[in-house]
Protein backbone atom coordinates (compact mmCIF):
# COMPACT_ATOMS: atom_id res chain seq x y z
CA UNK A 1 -30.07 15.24 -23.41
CA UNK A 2 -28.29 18.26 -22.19
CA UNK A 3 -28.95 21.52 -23.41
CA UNK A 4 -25.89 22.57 -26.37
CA UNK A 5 -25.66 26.24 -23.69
CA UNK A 6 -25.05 24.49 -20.82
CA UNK A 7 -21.22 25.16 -20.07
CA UNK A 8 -18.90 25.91 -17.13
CA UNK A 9 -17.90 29.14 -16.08
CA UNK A 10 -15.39 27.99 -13.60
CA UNK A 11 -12.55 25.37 -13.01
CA UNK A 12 -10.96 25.19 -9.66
CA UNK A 13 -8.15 21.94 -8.57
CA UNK A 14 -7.53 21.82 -5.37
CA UNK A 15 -6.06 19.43 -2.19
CA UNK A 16 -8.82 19.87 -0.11
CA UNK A 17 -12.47 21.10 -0.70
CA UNK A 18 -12.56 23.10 2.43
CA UNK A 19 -9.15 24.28 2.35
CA UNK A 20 -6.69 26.76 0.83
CA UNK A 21 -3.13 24.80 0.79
CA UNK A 22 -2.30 24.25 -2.79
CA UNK A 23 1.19 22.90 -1.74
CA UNK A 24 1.62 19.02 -0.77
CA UNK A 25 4.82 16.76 -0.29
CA UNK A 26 4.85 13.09 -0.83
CA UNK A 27 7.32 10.08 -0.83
CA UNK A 28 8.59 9.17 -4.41
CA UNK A 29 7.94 5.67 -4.06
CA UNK A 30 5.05 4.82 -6.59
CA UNK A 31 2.71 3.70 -3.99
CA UNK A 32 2.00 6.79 -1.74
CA UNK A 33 -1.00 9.01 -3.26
CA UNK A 34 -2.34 12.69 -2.99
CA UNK A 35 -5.83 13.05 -4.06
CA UNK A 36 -6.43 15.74 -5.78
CA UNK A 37 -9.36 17.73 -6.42
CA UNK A 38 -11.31 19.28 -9.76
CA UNK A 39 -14.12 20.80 -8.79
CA UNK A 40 -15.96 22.59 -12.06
CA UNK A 41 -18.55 24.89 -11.57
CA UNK A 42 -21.73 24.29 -13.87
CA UNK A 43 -24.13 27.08 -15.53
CA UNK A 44 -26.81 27.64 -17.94
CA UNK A 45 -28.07 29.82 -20.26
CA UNK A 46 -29.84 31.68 -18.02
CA UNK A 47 -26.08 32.10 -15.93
CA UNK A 48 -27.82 30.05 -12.97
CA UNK A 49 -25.91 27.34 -11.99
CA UNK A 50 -26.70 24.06 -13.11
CA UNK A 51 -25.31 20.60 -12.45
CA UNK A 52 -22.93 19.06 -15.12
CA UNK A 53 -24.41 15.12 -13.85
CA UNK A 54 -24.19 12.63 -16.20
CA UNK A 55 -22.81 15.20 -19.17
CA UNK A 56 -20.26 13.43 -21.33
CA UNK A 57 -18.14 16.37 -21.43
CA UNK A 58 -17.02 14.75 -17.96
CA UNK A 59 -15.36 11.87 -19.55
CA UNK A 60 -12.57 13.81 -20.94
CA UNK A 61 -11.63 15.40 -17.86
CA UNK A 62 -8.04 14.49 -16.97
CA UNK A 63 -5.39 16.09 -15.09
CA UNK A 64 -2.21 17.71 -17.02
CA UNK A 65 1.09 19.81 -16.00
CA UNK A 66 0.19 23.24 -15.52
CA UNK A 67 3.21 24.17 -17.86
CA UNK A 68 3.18 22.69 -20.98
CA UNK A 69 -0.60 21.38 -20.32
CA UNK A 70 1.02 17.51 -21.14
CA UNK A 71 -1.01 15.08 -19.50
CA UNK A 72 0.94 13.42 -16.06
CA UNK A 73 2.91 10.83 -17.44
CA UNK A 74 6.77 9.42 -17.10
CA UNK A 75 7.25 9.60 -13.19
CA UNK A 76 4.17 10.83 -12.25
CA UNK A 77 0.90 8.85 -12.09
CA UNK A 78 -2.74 9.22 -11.94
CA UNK A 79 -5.13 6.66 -11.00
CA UNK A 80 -9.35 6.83 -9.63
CA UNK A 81 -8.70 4.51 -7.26
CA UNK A 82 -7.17 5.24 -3.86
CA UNK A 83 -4.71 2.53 -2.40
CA UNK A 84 -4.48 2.02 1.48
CA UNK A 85 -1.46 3.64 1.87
CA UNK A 86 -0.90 6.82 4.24
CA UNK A 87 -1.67 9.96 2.37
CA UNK A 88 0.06 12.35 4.91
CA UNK A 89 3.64 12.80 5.66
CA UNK A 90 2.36 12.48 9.04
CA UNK A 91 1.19 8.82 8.78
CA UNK A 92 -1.91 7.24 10.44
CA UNK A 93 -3.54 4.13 11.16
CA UNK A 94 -3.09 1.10 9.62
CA UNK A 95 -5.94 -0.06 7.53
CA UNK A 96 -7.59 -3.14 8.64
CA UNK A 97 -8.94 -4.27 5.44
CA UNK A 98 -8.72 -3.57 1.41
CA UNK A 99 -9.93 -0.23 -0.09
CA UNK A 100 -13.04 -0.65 -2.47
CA UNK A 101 -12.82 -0.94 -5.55
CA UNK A 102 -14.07 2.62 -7.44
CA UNK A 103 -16.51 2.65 -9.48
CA UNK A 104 -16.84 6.43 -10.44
CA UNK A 105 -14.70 8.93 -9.30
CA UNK A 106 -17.06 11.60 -8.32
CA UNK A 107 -17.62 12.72 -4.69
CA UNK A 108 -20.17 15.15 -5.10
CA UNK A 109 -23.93 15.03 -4.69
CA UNK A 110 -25.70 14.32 -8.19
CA UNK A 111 -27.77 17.75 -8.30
CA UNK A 112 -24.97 19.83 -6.95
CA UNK A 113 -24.39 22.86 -9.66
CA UNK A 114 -20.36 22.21 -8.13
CA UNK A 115 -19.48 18.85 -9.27
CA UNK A 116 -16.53 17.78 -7.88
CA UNK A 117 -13.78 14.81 -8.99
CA UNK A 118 -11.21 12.91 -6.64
CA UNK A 119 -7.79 11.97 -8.37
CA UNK A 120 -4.85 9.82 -6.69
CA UNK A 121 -1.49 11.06 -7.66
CA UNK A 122 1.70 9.52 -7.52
CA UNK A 123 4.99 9.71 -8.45
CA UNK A 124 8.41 7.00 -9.03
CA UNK A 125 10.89 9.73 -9.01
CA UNK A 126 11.63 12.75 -6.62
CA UNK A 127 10.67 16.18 -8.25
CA UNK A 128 7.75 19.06 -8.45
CA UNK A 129 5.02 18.88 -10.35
CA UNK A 130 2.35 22.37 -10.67
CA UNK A 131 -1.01 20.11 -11.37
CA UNK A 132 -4.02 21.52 -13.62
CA UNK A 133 -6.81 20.20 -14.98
CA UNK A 134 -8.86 20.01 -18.77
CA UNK A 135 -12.18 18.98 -19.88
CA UNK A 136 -13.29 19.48 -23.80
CA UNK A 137 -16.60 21.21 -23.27
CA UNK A 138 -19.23 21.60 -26.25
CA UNK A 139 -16.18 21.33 -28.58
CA UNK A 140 -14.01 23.85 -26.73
CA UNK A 141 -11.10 22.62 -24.61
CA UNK A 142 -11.05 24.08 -21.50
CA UNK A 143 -8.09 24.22 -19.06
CA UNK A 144 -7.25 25.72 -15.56
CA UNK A 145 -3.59 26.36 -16.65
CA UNK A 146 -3.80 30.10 -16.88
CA UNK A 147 -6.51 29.74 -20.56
CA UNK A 148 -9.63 30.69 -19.72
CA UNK A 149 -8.89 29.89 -15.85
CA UNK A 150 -6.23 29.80 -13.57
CA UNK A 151 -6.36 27.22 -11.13
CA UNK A 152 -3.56 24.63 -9.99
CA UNK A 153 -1.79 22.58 -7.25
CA UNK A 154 1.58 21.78 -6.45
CA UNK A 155 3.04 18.52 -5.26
CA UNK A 156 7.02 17.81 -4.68
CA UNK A 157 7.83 14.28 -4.18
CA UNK A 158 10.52 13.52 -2.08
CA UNK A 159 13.06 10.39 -1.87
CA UNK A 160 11.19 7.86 0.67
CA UNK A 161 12.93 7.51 3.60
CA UNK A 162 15.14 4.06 4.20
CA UNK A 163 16.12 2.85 7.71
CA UNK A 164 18.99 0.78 9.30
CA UNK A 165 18.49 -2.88 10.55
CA UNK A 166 18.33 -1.36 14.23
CA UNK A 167 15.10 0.46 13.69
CA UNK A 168 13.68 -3.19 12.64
CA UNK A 169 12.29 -5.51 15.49
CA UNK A 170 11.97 -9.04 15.29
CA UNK A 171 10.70 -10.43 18.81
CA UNK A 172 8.85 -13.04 19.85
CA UNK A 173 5.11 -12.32 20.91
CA UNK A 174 2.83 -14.27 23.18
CA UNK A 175 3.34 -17.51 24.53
CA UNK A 176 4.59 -20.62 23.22
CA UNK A 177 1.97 -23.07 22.19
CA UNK A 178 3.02 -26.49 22.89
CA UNK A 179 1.13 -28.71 20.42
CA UNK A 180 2.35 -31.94 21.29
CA UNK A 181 5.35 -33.60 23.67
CA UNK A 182 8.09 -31.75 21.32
CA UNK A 183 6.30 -29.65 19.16
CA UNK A 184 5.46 -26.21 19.71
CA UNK A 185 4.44 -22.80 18.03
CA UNK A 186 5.94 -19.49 18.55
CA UNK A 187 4.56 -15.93 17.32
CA UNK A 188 7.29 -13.77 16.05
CA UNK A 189 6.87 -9.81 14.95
CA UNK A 190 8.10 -8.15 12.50
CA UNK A 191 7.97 -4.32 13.45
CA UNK A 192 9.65 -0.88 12.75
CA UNK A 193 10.27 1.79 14.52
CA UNK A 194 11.79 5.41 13.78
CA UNK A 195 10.91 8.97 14.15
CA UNK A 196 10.33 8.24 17.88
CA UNK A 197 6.85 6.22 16.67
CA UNK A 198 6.00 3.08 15.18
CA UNK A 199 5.76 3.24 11.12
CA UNK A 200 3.16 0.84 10.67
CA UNK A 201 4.32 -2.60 7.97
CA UNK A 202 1.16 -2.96 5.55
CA UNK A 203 2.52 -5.33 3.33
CA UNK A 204 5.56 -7.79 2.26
CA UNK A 205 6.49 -9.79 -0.81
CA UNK A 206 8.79 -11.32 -2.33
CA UNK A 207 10.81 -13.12 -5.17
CA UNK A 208 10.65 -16.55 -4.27
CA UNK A 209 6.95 -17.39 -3.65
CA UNK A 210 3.56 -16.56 -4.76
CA UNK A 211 1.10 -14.80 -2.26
CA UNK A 212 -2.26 -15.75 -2.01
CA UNK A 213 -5.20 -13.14 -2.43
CA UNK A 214 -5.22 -10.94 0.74
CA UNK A 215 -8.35 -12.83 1.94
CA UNK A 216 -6.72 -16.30 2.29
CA UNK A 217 -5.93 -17.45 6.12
CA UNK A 218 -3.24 -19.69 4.45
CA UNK A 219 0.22 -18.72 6.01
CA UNK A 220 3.47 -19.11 3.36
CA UNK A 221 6.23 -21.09 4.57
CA UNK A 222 9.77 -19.38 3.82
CA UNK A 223 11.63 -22.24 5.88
CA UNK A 224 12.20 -25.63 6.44
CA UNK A 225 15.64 -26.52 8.42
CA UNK A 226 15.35 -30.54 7.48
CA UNK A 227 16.47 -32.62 9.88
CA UNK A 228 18.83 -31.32 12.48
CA UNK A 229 21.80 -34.05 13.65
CA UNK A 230 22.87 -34.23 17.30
CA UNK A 231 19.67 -32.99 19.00
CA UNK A 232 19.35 -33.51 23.03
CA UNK A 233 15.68 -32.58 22.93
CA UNK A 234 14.26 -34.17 20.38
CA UNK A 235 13.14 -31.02 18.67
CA UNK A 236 15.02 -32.05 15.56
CA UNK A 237 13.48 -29.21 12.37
CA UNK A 238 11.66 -26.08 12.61
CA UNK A 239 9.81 -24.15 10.01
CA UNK A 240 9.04 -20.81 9.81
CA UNK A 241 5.25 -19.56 7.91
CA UNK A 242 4.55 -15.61 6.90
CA UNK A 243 1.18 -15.05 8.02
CA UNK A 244 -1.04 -13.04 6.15
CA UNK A 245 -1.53 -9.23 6.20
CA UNK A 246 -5.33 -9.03 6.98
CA UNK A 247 -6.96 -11.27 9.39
CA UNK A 248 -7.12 -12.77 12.49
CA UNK A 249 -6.02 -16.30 12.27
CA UNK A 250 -3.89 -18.32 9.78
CA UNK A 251 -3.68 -22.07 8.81
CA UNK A 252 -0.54 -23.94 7.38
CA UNK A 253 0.34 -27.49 6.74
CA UNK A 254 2.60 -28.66 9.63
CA UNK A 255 4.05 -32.32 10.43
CA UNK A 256 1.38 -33.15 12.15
CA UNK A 257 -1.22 -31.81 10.55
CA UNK A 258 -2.77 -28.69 9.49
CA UNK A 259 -2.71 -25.76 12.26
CA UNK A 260 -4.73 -22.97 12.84
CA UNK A 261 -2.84 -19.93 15.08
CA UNK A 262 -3.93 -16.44 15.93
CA UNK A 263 -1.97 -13.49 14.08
CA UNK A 264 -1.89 -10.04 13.70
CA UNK A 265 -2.11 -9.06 17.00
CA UNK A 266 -0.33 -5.60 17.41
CA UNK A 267 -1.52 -3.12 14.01
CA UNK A 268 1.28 -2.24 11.80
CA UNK A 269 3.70 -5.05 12.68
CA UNK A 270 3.96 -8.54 10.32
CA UNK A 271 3.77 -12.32 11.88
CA UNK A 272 6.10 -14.78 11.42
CA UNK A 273 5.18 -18.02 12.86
CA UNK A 274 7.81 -20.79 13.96
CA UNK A 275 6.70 -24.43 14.22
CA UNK A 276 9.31 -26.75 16.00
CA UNK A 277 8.73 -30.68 15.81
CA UNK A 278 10.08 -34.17 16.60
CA UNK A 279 8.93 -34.59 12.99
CA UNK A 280 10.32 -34.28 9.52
CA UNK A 281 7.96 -33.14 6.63
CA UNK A 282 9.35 -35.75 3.96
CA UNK A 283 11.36 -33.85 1.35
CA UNK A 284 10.93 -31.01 2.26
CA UNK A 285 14.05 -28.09 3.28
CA UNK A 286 14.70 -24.92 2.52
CA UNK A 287 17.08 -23.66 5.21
CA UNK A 288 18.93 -20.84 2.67
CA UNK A 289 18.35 -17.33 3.35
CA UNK A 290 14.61 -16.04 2.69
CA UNK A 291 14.40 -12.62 1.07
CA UNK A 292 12.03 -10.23 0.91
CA UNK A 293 10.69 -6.72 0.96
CA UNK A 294 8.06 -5.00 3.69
CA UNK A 295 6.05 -2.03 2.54
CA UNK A 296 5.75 0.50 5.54
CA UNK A 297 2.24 2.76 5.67
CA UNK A 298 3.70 5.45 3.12
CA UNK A 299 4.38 2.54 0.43
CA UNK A 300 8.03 2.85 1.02
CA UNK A 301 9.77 -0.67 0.32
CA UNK A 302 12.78 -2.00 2.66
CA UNK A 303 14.30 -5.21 2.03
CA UNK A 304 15.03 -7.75 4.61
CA UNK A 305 16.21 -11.69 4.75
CA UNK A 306 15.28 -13.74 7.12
CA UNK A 307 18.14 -16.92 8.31
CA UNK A 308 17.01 -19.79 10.30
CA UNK A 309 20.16 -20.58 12.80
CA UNK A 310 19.77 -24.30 13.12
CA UNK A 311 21.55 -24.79 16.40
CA UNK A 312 19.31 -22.76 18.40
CA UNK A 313 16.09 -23.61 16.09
CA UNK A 314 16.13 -19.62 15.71
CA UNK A 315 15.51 -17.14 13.27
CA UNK A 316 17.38 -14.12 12.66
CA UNK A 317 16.64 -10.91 10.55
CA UNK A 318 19.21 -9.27 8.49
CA UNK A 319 19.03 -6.37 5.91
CA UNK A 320 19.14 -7.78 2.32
CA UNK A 321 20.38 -5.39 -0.94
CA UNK A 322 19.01 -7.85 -3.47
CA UNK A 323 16.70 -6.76 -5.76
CA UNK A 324 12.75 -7.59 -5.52
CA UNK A 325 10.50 -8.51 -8.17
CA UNK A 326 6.79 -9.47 -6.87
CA UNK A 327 5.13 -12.57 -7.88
CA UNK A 328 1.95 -12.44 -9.46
């Protein structure tokens, strides 16, 4: 039971608990997040300050424009859970696995008198946004829009930036595994590069298949050639398999069986893997044009197709304009 005097004498939102900037930029792609801060300052009736823990006065704490004191809404988003996309224009490492799943959103320590609150903000559309924040306290609604306190942030979401095919590799990587007389495998990456660095490929999907959950090993095949006439080798199909994002190896069903192959060798750049045989999976081609969209590290989406060229058992990456809708 908390005492009815028990109140808060200040509210402060911030980007950065240790830091002054109250200015950020971020890509208006509906993926890449800020966090931002609300750190409210607890007191009693004695004015000593006293940790707001466990009041529930903190479950109508919300963020809301600093003009108009609207909640964030229409293009702009606000979620307690972070995603593992780059929150700096700057970029950074790729993440090697998922980001836990929240279960509270505060970062403070329980008996601090300054309890402080993480929010992830996004936005789908370029355009600024001065951030504040509101709590109703003991019946009162207090905000840090200029009413009682002052406090805010600004963020300006920019359009993501989109790259041309050439800043796109698509190379072969490692040797090729022969797995019997004429079948082999062959590691391909996908990887981009532009800025004069890497930008690091988290993710891909796309409108023709269903992904499994990001802790399956199984690879999803995007290609079958069927059987290829006039063949002096006897390699006579190929198939190519998208290997998962996370991971270290990756299984798929080929003609002779199912195959286990290493992936994900180089961070930030997608495998592809090609399986060439003597054999023909029974009723089974798709040799059209695969299409599909990679997410880079800022949650920007570019969409690419993938062609398997039949007289060279090749594949070859193009740009594609079609639209994407993901699978679930």
């Amino acid at each position: 039971m908390f005492d009815d005097q028990i109140g808060i004498s200040r509210i402060e939102v911030k980007l950065d608990s240790t830091r002054s900037g109250q200015h950020k930029a971020l890509y208006a792609n509906g993926r890449m997040q800020v966090r931002v801060l609300v750190l409210l300052y607890g007191i009693d009736n004695n004015g000593d300050g006293a940790s707001l823990y466990g009041h529930p006065a903190l479950q109508s704490l919300r963020l809301i424009a600093y003009n108009g004191a609207r909640p964030l809404e229409g293009h702009w988003n606000v979620s307690l859970q972070e995603n593992r996309y780059a929150h700096e224009m700057s970029g950074g490492a790729p993440r090697v696995n998922e980001v836990p799943r929240a279960t509270h959103n505060r970062i403070s320590d329980e008996t601090d008198p300054v309890q402080i609150f993480q929010f992830w903000v996004s936005a789908t559309r370029p355009g600024i946004m001065e951030v504040a924040a509101e709590i109703v306290m003991n019946g009162a609604m207090l905000r840090s829009n200029g009413i009682g306190f002052d406090s805010s942030v600004t963020l300006e979401a920019i359009p993501p930036n989109e790259y041309s095919l050439k800043n796109f590799t698509f190379d072969p990587y490692g040797e090729k595994q022969q797995k019997a007389q004429y079948d082999s495998v062959q590691n391909f990456h996908l990887g981009l590069h532009a800025e004069g660095r890497q930008i690091h490929l988290l993710d891909w999907y796309s409108s023709e298949v269903k992904l499994d959950p990001y802790d399956s090993e199984d690879a999803v095949q995007i290609y079958a050639s069927g059987n290829i006439p006039g063949t002096l080798d006897g390699r006579k199909t190929f198939y190519g398999y998208m290997a998962p994002v996370y991971g270290l190896e990756a299984s798929f069903r080929s003609p002779l069986g199912t195959m286990l192959v290493p992936i994900n060798k180089v961070p930030g750049q997608l495998t592809l893997v090609q399986y060439t045989s003597a054999e023909l999976q029974v009723g089974l081609k798709h040799d059209g044009s695969f299409e599909f969209a990679v997410i880079d590290e800022f949650g920007t989406e570019h969409r690419l197709c993938i062609e398997g060229e039949k007289e060279q058992r090749a594949f070859i990456l193009g740009k594609s304009k079609r639209p994407m809708k993901q699978l679930v």
